[in-house]
N, C-alpha and C. Protein backbone atom coordinates (compact mmCIF):
# COMPACT_ATOMS: atom_id res chain seq x y z
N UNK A 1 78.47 80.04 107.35
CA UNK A 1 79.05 80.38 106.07
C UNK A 1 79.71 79.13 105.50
N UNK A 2 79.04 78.69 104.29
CA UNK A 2 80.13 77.71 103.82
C UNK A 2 81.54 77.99 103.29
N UNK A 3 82.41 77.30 103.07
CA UNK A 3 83.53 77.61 102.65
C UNK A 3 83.87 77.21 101.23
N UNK A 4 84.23 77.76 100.31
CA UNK A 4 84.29 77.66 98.58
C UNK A 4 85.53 77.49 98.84
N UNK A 5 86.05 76.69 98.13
CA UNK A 5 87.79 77.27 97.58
C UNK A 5 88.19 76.58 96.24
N UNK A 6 89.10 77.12 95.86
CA UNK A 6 89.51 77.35 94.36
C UNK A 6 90.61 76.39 94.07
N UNK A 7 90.82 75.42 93.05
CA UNK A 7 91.98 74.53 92.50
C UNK A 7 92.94 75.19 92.48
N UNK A 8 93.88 74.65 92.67
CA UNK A 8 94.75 75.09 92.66
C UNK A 8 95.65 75.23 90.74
N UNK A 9 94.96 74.34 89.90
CA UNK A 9 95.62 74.33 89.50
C UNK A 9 95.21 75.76 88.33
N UNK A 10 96.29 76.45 87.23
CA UNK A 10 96.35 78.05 86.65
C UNK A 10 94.69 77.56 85.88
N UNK A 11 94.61 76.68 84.83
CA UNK A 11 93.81 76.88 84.47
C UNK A 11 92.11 77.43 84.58
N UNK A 12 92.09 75.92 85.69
CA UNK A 12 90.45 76.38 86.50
C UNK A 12 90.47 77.87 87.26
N UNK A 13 91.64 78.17 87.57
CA UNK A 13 91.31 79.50 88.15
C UNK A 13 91.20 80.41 87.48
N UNK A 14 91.90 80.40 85.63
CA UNK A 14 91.95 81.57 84.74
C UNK A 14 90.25 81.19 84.47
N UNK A 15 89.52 79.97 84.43
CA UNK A 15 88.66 79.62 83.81
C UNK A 15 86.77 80.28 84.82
N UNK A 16 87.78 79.82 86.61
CA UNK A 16 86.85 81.01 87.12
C UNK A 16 86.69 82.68 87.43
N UNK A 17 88.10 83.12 87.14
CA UNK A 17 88.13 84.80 86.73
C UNK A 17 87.53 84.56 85.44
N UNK A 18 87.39 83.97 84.38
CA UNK A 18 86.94 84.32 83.02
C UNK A 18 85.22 84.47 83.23
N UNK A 19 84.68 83.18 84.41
CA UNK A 19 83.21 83.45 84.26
C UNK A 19 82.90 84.95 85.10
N UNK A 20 83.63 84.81 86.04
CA UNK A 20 83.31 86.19 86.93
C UNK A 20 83.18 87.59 85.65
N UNK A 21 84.27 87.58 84.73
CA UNK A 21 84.06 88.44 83.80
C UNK A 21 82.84 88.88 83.38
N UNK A 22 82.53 87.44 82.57
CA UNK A 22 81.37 87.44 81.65
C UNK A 22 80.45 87.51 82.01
N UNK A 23 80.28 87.27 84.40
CA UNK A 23 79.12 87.89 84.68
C UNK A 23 78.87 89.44 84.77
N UNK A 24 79.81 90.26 84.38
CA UNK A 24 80.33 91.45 84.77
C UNK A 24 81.25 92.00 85.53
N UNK A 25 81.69 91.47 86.21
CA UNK A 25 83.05 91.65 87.24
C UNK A 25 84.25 92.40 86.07
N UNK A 26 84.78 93.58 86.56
CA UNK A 26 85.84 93.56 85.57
C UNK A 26 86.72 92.79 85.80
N UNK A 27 87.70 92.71 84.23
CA UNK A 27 89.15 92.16 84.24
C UNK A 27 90.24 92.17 85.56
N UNK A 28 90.18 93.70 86.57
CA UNK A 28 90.86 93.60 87.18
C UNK A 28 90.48 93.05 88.21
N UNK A 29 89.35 93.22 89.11
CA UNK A 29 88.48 92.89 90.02
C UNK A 29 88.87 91.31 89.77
N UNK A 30 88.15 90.53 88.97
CA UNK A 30 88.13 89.53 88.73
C UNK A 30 89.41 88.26 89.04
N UNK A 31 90.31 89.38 88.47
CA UNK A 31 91.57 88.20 88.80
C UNK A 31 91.92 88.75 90.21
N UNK A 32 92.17 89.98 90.72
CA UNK A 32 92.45 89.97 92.12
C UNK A 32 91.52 89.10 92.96
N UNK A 33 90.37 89.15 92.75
CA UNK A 33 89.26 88.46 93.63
C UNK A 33 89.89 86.75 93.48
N UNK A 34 89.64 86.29 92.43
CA UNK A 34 90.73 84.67 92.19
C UNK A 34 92.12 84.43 92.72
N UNK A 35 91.99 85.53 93.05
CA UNK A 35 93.78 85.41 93.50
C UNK A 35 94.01 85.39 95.40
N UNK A 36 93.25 86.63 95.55
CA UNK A 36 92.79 86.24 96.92
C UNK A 36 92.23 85.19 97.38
N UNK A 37 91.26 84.83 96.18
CA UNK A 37 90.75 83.45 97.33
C UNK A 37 91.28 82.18 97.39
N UNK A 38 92.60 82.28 96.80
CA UNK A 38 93.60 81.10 96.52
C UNK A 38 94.38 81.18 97.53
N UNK A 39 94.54 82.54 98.05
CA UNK A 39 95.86 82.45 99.83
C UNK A 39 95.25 83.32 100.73
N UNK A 40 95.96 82.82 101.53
CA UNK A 40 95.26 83.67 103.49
C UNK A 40 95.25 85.24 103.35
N UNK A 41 96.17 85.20 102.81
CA UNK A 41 96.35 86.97 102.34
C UNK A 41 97.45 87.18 101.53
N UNK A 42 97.62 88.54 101.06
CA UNK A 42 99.05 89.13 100.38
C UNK A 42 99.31 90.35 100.43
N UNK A 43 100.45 90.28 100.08
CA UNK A 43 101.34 92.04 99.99
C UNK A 43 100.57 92.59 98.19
N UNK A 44 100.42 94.00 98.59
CA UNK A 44 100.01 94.29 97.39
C UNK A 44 100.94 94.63 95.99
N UNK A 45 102.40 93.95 96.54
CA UNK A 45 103.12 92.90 95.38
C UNK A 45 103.03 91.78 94.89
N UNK A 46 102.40 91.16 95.89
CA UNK A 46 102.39 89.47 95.62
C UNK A 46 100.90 89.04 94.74
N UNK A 47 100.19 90.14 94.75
CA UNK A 47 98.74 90.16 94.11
C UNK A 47 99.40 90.45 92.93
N UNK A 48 100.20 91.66 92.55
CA UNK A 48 100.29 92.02 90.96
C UNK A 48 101.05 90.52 90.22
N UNK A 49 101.89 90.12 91.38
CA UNK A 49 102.85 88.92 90.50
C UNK A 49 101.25 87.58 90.20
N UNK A 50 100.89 87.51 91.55
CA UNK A 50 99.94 86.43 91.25
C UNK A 50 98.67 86.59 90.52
N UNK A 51 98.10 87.59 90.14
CA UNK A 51 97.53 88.11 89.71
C UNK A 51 97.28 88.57 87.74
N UNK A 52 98.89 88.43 87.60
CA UNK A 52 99.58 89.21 86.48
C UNK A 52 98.77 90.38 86.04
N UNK A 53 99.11 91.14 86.82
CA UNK A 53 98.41 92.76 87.03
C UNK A 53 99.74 93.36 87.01
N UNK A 54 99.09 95.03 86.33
CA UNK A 54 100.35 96.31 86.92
C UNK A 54 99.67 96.70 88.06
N UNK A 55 100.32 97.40 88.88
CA UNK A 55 100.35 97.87 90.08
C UNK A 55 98.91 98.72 90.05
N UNK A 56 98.84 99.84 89.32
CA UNK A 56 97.94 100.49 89.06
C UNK A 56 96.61 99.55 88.52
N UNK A 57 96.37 98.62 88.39
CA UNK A 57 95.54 97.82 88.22
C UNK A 57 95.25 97.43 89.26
N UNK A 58 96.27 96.58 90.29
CA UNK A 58 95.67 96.36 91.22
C UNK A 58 95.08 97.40 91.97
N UNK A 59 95.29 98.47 91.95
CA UNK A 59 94.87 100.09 92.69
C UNK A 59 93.54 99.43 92.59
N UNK A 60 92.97 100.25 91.85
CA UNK A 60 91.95 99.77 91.01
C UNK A 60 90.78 98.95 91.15
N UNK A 61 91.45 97.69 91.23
CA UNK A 61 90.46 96.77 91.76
C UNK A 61 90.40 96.56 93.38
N UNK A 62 91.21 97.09 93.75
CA UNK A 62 90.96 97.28 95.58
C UNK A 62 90.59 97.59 95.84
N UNK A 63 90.56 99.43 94.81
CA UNK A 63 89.18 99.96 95.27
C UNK A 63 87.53 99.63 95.02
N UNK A 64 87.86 99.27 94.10
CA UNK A 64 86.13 98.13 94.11
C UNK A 64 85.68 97.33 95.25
N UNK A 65 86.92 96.39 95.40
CA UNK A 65 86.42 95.39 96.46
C UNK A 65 86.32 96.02 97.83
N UNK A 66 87.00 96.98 97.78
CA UNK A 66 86.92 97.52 99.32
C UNK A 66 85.44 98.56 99.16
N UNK A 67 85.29 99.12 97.98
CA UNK A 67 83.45 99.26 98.02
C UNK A 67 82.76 98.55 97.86
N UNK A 68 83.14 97.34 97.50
CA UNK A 68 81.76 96.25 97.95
C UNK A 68 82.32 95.60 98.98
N UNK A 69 83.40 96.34 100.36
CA UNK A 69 83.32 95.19 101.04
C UNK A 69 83.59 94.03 101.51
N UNK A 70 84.34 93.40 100.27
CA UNK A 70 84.72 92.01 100.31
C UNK A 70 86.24 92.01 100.50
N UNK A 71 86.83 92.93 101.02
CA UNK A 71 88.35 92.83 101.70
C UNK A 71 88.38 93.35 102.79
N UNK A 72 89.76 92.63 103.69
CA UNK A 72 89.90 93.70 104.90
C UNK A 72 91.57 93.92 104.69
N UNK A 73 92.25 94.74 105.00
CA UNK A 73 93.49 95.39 104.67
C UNK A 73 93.98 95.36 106.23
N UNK A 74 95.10 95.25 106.60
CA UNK A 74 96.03 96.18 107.78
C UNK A 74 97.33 96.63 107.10
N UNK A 75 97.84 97.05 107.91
CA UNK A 75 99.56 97.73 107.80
C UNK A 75 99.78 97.27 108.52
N UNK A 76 101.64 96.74 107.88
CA UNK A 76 102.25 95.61 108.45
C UNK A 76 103.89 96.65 108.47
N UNK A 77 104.31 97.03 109.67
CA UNK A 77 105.95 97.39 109.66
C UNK A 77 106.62 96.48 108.66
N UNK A 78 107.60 98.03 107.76
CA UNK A 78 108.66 97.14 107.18
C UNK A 78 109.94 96.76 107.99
N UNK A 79 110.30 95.54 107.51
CA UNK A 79 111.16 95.42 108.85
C UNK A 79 112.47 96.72 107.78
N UNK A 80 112.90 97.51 109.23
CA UNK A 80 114.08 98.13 108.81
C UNK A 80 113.10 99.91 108.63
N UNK A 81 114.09 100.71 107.73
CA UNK A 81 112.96 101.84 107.30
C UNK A 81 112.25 102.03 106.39
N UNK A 82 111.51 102.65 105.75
CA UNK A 82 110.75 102.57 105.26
C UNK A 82 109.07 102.81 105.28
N UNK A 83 108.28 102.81 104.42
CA UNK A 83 106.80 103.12 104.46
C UNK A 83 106.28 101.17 105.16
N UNK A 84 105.45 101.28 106.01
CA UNK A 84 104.78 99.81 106.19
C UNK A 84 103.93 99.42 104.74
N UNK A 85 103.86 98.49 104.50
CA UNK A 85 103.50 97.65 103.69
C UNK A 85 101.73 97.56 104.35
N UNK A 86 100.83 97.11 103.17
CA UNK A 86 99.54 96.48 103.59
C UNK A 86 98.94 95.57 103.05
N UNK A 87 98.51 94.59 103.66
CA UNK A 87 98.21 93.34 103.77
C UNK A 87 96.55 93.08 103.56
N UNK A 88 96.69 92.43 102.36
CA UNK A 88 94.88 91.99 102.19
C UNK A 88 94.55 90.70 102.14
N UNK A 89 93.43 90.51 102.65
CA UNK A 89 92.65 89.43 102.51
C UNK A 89 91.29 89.33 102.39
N UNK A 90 90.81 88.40 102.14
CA UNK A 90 89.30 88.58 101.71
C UNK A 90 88.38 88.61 103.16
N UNK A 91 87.48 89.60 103.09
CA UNK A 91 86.54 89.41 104.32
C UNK A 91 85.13 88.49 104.14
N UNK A 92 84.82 88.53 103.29
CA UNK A 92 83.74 87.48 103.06
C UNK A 92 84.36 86.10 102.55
N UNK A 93 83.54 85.32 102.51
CA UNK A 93 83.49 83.77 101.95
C UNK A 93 83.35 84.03 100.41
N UNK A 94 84.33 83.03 99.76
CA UNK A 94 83.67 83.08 98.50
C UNK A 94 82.05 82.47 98.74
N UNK A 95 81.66 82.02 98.89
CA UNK A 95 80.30 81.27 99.10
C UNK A 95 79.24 82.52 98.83
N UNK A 96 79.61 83.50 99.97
CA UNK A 96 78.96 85.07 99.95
C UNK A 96 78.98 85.64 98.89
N UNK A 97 80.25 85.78 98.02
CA UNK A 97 80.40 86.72 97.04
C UNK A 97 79.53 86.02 96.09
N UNK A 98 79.61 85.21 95.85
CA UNK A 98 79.02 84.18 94.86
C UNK A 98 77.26 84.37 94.61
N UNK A 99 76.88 84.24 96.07
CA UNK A 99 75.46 84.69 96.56
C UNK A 99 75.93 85.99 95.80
N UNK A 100 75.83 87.14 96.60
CA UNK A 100 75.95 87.98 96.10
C UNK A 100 75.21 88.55 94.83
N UNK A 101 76.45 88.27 93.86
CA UNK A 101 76.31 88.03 92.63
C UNK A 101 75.31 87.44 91.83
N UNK A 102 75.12 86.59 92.48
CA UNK A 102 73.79 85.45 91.93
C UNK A 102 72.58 86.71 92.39
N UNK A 103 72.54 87.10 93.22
CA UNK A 103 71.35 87.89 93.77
C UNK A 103 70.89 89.25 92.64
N UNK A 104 72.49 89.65 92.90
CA UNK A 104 72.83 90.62 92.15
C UNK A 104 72.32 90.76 90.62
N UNK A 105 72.53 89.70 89.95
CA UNK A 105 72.02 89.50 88.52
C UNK A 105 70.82 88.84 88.32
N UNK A 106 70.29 88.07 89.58
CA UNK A 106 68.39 88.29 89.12
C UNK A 106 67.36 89.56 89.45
N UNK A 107 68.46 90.78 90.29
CA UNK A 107 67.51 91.74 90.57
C UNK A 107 67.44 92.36 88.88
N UNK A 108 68.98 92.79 87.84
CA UNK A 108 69.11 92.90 86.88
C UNK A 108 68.26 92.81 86.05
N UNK A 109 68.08 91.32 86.08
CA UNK A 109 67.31 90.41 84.79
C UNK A 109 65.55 90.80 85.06
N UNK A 110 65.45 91.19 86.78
CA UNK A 110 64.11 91.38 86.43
C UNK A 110 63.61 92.71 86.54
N UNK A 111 64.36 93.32 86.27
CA UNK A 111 64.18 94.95 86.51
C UNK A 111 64.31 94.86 84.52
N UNK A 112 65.15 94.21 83.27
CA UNK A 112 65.30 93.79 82.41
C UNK A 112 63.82 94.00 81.90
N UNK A 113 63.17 92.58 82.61
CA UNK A 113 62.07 91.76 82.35
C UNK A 113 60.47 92.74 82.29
N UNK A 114 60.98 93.53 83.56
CA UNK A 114 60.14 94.94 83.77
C UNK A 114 60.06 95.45 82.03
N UNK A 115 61.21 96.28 82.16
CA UNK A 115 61.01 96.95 81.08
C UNK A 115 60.65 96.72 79.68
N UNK A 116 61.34 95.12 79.48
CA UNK A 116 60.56 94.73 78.03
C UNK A 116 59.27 94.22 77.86
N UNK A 117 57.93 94.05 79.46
CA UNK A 117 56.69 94.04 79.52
C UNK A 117 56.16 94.80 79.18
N UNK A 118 57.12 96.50 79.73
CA UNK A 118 56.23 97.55 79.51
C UNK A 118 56.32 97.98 78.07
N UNK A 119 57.45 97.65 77.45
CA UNK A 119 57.62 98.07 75.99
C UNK A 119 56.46 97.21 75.01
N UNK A 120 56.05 95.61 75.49
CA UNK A 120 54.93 94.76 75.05
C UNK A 120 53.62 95.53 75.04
N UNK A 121 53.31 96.46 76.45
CA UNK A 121 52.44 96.86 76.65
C UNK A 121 52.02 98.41 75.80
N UNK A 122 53.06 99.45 75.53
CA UNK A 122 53.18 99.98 74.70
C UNK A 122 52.39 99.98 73.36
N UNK A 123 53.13 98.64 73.37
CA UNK A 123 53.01 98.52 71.64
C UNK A 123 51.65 97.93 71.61
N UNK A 124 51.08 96.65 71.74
CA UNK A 124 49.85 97.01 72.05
C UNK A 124 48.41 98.04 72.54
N UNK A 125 49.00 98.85 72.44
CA UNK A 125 48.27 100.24 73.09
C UNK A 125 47.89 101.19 72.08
């Protein structure tokens, strides 16, 4: 697996959640996914701050990534009482997700490509 990682600095990273967008990734997905792959892991506070998400957003996009997969979660004791806290991090490589994606949008384009042959063929007919 190669290893991808992300600048640190706000812009390039608003600039790679923005392409993830425009490949389809939602808004929320998108910046949690950039945000994770910037640290080892986080509290699912430290995602909404780094993230600039509401809470319920991050919901949201966790549950995406955890249906495609690309996180792993534990529970972490709070120190003292309280509910434990849980802890995410990414389970794939960005490298993977990236694949992925890339894979993901030429099956798209040619399932696309399908259909506006057959509409060629149609019309000729």
């Amino acid at each position: 697996m190669r290893n991808v990682s992300l600048p640190a600095q706000n812009v390039e990273r608003d600039e790679f959640a923005s392409i993830l967008m425009k490949i389809g990734l939602k808004r929320n997905v998108a910046k949690v996914l950039t945000y994770l792959a910037c640290v080892d892991e986080a509290t699912s506070r430290e995602i909404e701050m780094g993230s600039d998400l509401r809470q319920p957003e991050v919901s949201i996009a966790m549950r995406e990534l955890r249906r495609l997969d690309w996180i792993a979660e534990r529970d972490e004791k709070n120190p003292g009482k309280g509910r434990p806290y849980r802890i995410y991090k990414l389970k794939k490589g960005l490298y993977d997700i990236i694949d992925y994606l890339e894979t993901d949008k030429k099956a798209e384009t040619d399932q696309v490509m399908t259909k506006i042959g057959r509409l060629k063929e149609l019309k000729s007919s």
